[in-house]
Structures are given as C-alpha cells and as structure tokens.
Protein backbone atom coordinates (compact mmCIF):
# COMPACT_ATOMS: atom_id res chain seq x y z
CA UNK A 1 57.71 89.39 8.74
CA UNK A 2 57.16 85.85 7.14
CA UNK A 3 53.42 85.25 7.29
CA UNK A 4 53.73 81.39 8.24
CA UNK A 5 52.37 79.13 10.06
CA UNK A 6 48.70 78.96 7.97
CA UNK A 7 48.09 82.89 8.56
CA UNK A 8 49.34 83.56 11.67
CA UNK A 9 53.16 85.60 11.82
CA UNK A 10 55.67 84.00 13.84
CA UNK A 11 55.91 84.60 17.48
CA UNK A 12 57.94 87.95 18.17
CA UNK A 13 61.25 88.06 19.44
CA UNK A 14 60.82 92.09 21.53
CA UNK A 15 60.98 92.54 24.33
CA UNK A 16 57.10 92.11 26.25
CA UNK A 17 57.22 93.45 29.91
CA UNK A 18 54.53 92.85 32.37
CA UNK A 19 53.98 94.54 35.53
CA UNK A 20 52.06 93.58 38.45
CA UNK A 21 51.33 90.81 41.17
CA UNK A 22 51.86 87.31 41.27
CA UNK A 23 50.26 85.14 44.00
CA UNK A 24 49.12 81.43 44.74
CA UNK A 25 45.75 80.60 44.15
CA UNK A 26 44.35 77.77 46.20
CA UNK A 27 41.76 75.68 44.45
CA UNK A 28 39.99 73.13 45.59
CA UNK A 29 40.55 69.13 44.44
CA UNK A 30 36.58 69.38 43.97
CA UNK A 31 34.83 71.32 41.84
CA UNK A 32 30.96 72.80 42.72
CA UNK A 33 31.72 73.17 46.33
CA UNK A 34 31.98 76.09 48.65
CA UNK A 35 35.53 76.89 50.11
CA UNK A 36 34.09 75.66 53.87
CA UNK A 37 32.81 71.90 51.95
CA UNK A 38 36.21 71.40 50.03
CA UNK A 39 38.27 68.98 51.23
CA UNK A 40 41.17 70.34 50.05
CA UNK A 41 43.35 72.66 48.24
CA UNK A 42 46.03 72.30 45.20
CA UNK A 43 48.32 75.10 45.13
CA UNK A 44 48.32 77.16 41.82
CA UNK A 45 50.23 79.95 40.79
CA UNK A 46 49.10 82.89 39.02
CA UNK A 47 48.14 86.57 39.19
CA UNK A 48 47.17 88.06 35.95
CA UNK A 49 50.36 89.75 34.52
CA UNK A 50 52.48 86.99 35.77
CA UNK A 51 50.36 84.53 33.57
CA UNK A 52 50.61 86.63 30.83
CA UNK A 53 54.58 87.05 30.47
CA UNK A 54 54.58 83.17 30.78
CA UNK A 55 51.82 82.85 28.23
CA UNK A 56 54.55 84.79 25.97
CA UNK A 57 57.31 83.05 27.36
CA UNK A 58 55.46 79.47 25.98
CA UNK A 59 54.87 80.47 22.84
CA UNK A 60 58.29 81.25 22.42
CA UNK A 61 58.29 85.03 22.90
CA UNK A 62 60.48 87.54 25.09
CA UNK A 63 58.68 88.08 28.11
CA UNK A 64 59.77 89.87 31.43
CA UNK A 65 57.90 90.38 34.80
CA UNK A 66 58.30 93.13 36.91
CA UNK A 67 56.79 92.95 40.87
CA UNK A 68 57.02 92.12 44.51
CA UNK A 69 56.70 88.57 45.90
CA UNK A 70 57.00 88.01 49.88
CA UNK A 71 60.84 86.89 50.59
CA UNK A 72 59.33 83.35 52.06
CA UNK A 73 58.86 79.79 50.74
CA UNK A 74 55.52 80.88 48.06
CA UNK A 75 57.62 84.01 47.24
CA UNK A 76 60.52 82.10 45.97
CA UNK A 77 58.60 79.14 44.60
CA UNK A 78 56.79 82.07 41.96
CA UNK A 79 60.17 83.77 41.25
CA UNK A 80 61.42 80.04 40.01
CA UNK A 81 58.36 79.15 38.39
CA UNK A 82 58.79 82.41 36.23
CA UNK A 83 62.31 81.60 35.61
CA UNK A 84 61.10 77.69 34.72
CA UNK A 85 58.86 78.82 32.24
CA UNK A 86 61.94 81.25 30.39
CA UNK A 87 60.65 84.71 31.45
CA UNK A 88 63.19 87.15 33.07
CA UNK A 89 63.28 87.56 36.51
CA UNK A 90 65.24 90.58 36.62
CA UNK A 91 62.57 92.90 37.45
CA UNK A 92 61.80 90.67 40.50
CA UNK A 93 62.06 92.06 44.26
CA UNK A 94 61.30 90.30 47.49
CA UNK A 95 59.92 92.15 50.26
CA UNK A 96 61.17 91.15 54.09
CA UNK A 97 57.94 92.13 55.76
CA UNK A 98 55.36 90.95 53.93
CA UNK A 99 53.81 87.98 52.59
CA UNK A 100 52.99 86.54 49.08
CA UNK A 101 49.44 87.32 48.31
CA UNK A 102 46.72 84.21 48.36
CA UNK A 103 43.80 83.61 46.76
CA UNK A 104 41.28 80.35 47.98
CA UNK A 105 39.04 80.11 44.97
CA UNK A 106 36.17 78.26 44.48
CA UNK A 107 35.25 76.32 41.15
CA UNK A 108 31.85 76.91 40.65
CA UNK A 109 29.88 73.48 38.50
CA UNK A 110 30.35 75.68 35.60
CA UNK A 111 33.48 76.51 35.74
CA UNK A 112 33.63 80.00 36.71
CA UNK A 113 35.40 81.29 39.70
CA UNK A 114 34.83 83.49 43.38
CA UNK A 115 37.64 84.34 45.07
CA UNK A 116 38.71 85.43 48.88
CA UNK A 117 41.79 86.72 48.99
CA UNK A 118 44.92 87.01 51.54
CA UNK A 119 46.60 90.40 51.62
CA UNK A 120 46.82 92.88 54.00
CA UNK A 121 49.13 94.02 53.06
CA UNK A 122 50.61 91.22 50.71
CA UNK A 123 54.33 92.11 49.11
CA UNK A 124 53.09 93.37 46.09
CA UNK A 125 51.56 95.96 47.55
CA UNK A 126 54.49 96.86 48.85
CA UNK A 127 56.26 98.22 45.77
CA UNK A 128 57.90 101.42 45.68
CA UNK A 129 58.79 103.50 43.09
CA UNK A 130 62.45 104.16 43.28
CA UNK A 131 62.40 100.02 43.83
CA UNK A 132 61.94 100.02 39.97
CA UNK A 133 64.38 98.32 37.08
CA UNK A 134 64.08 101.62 34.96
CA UNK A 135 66.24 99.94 32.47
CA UNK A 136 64.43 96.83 31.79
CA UNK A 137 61.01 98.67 31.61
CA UNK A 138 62.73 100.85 28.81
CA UNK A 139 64.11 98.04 26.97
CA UNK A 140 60.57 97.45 26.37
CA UNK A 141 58.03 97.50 22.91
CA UNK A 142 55.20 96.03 24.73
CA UNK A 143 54.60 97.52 28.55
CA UNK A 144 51.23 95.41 30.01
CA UNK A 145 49.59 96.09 33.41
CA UNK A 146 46.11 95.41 35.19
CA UNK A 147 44.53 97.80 37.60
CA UNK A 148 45.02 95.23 40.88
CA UNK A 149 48.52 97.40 41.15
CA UNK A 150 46.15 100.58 41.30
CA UNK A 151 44.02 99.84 44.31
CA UNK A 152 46.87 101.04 47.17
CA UNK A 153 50.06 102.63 47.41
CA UNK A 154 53.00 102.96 47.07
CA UNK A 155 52.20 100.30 44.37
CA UNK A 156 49.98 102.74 42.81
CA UNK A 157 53.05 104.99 42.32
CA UNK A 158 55.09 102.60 41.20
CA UNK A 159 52.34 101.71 38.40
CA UNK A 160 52.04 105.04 37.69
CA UNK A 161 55.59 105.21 37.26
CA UNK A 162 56.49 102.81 35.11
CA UNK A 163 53.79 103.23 32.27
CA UNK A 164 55.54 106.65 32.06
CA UNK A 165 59.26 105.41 31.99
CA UNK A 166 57.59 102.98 29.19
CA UNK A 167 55.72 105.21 27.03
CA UNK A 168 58.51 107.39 26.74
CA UNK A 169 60.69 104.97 25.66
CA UNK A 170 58.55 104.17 22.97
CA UNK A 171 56.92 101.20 23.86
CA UNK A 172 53.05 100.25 23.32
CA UNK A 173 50.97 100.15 26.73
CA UNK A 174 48.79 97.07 26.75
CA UNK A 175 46.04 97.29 29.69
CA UNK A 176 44.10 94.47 30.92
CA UNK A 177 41.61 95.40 33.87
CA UNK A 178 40.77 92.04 35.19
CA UNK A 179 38.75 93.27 37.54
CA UNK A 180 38.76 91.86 40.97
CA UNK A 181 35.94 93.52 43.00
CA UNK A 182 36.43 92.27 46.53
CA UNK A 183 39.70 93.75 46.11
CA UNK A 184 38.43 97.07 45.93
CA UNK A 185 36.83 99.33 49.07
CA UNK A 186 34.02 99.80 46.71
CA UNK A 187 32.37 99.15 42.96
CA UNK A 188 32.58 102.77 42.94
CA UNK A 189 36.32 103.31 43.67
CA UNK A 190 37.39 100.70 41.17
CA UNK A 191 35.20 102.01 38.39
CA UNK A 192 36.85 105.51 39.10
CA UNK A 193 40.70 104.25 39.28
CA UNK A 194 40.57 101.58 36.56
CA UNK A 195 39.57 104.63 34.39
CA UNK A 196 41.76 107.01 35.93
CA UNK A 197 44.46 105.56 33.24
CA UNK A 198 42.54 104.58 30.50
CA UNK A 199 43.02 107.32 28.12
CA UNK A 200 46.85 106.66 28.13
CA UNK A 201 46.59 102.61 26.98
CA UNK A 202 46.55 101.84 23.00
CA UNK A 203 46.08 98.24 23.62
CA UNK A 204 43.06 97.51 25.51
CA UNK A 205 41.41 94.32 26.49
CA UNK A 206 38.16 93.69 28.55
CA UNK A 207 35.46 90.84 29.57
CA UNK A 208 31.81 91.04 28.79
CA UNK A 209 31.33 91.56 32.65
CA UNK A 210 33.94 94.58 32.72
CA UNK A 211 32.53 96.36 30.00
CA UNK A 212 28.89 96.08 31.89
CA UNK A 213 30.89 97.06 34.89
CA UNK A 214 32.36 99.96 33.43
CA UNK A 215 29.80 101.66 31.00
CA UNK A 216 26.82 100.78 33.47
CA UNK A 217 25.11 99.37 30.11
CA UNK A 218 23.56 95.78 30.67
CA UNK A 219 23.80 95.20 26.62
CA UNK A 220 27.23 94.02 24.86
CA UNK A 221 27.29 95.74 21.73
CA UNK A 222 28.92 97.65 19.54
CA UNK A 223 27.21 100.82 20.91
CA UNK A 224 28.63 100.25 24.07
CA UNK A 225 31.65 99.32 23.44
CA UNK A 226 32.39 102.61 21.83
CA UNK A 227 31.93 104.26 24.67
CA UNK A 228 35.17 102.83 25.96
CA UNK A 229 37.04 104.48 22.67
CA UNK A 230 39.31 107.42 23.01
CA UNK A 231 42.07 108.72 20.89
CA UNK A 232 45.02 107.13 21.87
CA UNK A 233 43.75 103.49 21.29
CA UNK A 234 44.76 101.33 18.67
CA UNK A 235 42.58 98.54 19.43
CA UNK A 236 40.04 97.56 22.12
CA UNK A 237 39.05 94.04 22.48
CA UNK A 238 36.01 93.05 24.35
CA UNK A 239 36.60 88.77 25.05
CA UNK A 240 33.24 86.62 25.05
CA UNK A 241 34.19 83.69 26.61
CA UNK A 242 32.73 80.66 23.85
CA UNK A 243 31.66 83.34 22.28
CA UNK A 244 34.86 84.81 20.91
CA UNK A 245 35.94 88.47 20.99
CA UNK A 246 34.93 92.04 18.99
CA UNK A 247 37.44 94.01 17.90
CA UNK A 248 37.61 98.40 17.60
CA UNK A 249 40.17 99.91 15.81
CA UNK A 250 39.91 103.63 14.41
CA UNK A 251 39.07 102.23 11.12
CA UNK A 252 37.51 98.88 11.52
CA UNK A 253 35.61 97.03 13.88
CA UNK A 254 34.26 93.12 13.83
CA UNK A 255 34.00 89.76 15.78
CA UNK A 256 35.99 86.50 15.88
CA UNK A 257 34.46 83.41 17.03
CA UNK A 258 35.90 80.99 19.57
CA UNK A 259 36.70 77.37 19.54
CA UNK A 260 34.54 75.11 21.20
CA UNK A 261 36.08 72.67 23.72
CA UNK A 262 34.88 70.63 27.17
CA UNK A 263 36.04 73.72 29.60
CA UNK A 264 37.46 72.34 32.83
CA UNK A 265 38.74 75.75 34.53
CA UNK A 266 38.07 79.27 32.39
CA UNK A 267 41.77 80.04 34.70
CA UNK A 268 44.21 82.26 32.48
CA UNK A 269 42.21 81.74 29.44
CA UNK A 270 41.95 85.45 29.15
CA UNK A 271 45.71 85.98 30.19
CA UNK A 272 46.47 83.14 27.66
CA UNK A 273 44.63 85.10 25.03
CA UNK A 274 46.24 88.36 25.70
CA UNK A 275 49.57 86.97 25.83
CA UNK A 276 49.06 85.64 22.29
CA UNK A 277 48.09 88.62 20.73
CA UNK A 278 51.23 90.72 22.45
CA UNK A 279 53.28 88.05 21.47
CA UNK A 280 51.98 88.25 17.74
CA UNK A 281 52.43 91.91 17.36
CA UNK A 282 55.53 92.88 19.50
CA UNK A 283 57.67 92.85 16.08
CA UNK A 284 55.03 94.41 14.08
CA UNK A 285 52.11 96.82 15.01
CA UNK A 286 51.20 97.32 11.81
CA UNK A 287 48.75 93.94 11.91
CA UNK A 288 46.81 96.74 14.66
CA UNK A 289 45.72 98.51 11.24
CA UNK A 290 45.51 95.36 8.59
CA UNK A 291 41.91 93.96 9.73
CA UNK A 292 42.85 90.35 7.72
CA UNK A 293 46.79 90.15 9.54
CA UNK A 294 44.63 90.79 12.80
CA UNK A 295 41.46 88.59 12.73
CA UNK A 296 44.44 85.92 12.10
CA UNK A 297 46.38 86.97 15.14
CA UNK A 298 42.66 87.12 16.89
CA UNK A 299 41.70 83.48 15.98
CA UNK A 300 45.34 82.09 17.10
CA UNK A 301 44.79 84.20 20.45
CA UNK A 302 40.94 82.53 21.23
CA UNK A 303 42.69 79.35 19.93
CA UNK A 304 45.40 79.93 23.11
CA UNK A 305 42.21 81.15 25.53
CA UNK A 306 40.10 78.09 24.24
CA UNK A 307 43.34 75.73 25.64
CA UNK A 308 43.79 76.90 28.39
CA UNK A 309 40.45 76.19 29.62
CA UNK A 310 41.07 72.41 28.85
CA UNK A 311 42.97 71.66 32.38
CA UNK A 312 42.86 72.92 35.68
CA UNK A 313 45.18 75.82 36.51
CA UNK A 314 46.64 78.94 34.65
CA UNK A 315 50.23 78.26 34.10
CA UNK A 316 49.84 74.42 33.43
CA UNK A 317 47.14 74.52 30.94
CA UNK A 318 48.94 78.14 29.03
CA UNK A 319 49.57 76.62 25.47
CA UNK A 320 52.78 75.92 23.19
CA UNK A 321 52.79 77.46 19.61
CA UNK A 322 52.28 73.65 18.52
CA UNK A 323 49.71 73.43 20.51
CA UNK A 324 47.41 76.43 19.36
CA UNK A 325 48.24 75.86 15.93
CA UNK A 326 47.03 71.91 15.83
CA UNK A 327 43.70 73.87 17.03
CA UNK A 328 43.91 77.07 15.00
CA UNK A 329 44.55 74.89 11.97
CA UNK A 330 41.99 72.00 12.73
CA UNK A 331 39.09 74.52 12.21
C-alpha cells in the first residue's frame, strides 16, 4: 500500500464490522451540573461500537454495524443516522417489545462523564443468536466488539456467537472494553466476564482506568500492562487521554504522545481513536509488526481522539481524513 499522506497509509477499503449497542445519550445544554440542576437535555447518539463503524465510515473506510435498536421513533432515528454517515445497515434489527437504550449523562467542569442509564431490558439486549447476518459478519477482516453485549443474555450468546462465525472466517477480532460499571450487577462480575474473552482478541484497546480496573494495580506502567498480554494478541493499546497511548506488541513496545487541544466533551474520543487505527490496518496487518508504519498509524489515531474532543457529542465531533491530517501534519 502507498505510504501517503505524510506517513500515514491510506484509509482501507475491507470490510470493518462492529457489533454491539447503539443508544441516545442525553446531555445536558450545561456543563458542571448534576442531572437534577440541568435545565435541559440535547439528544446525542452513540453507544461505543456504533461510534466506531461511523468513525470508519468518516474517514472514508468500509464500516458495518451489527445490533438491536427498539422498533420506535429513537430506534429508527439511529438506524438512519448510521446509514447518513455511509455505514451499512444490513446487520440492523428492530425489536417490537423493547425500547432503545438511554443514557442521561452528566458533563462534569472537566469534561469527563457519569452516566444513568435506561434499559431494562433495552432492545439490544434483546439479541438472539439465530437473529444474526452470518454472512455479513463473515465478509469481515476486522470483527470489533465491547463487553456492554456481555453483561445479559441472549445478547451474550449472540456475542459469543459472532466472534466465532468471525474468527473463522479469518477476520482479526478487535476488543474494546469500555467499561460501563453501573451497567454491571457488580465490579466483580464485570472484571470476571470482560476477561472471560480476552484470550481470543488480537487487537486490544483499554483506558488508564480499565487497566487499574482490571489488573487491580493503581500504577500505569509497562509492568502492568503486561499482565494483560497473552498469546494470541497482536497489539494491546493502553489510551492516556492528553497523555497519548503505549503500545505492546510481541516484539516491541513504546508510547505516542497526544495532541493538545481546548477539550470540550472527551465523548467518542476513544471510539474515534480506535476507529482510526482499524481503519488504517484493515488492508494491511503487517503495520501490527513494523513499529515505524504503526507509531504513524498511532499518531493519526490520537490525532482523530484529540478532535473529537473539540465539540460536544460523539458522532458530530468524529473527524474527516482532512481533518486529522491538517492536525497530524501541523505537529
């Protein structure tokens, strides 16, 4: 592949799918109030994986979304949003007897986020197994999930399923745990099922706070990252916020540093930054064991996280390839 664009490969042209939920999040028009002192709310959509096939989708990649939405007004307003923003809906369903999934968030002064969320049960929850598009989940090279699918069933099945169909179909699991603890019955239980599939991910992405969440180890170092390794990875990113990203591969290991901009919302940024990368290596996993082809790839993708905390919202403020680059080449 060309290596254009001032060290970064084009934007590839496979197939990414991502599986998952997709809800509204409700923020408030005020930021650094509680959810009972705002005086109101501006509807915006998201859910991890959703934000991440549109993150492809923007930068001009292939990008697919498989999941349940509620068959009501929010339900249909997501499934056209995806379809706005060029990623395939035909892995889509709409479920009669349940509802899209909400989130009110608050915006904390400093732009980080607590949520309370709507869904009990919300549609994608709902997902069944046999309810699966088996052949657009093997048409895929990049298959990318969270662990939010994991907490119930029969959407735990249907997670389960899929990453199989995937795999052996040949394409390269990509796992993001965004970790979303009131979801859970307990720290404990989502410690114990967002592990219960780690060994079978090559791609892996987590925050600073998941990787003290999941190792139990205050410190973010190399040390402790490590303990996240096993032998099926090809890389394992642990995201900084301002402070960039590390990087583990079985040969190699380092750090990129971030761009610094005014953040607004820290929304998507890590969605953003994960789509990026999938989008830069669909066509080519090789840059996985090239550390120079990667730290490139790593720089554009905290270039597309750095963005997207410049406006309010996920989807709005997910960058165009123009877009990253003007940053990516400015520094």
């Amino acid at each position: 592949m060309a290596n254009n664009h001032g060290g970064v490969c084009a934007t590839g042209k496979g197939l990414i799918v991502s599986f998952g939920e997709m809800l509204i999040d409700f923020v408030p028009t005020v930021s650094g109030v509680s959810l009972a002192e705002a005086p109101g709310f501006l509807k915006a959509p998201g859910g991890a994986p959703a934000n991440v096939a549109i993150a492809v989708a923007r930068l001009g990649g292939n990008a697919s979304f498989v999941g349940k939405l509620g068959d009501d007004e929010f339900g249909h307003m997501l499934a056209g949003i995806l379809k706005e923003n060029g990623v395939s809906g035909e892995g889509i369903l709409f479920d009669q007897g349940a509802r899209t999934a909400l989130a009110f968030v608050t915006l904390r002064a400093d732009g980080e986020r607590e949520f309370m969320f709507y869904r009990n049960p919300s549609a994608d929850m709902l997902l069944k197994p046999d309810e699966l598009n088996f052949e657009l989940i093997r048409s895929a090279k990049v298959f990318h999930y969270g662990s939010i699918s994991l907490i119930v069933e029969p959407c735990r099945s249907a997670h389960l399923k899929a990453m199989e169909v995937a795999k052996e179909a040949g394409a390269l699991l990509s796992y993001d745990p965004n970790l979303r603890l009131p979801l859970w019955p307990s720290p404990e239980e989502a410690r114990k099922q967002i592990l219960s599939i780690w060994e079978k991910a090559e791609v892996i992405k987590v925050s600073d706070v998941e990787l003290e969440f999941l190792t139990g180890n205050p410190k973010i170092d190399d040390e402790s990252a490590m303990t996240l390794w096993h032998s099926n990875l090809k890389l394992l990113l642990v995201t900084l916020g301002e402070h960039g990203c590390r990087y583990y591969t079985k040969n190699f290991h380092g750090a990129v540093e971030a761009f610094h901009v005014t953040a607004v919302d820290t929304t998507g940024a890590g969605d953003s930054f994960v789509g990026a990368l999938l989008a830069k290596i669909v066509d080519d996993q090789s840059i996985l064991e090239d550390e120079q082809r990667l730290r490139g790839v790593l720089k554009f993708a905290n270039a597309c996280g750095a963005i997207t905390t410049t406006k309010k919202g996920a989807i709005p403020a997910l960058p165009t390839e123009s877009e990253a680059l003007t940053l990516f080449n400015g520094a």
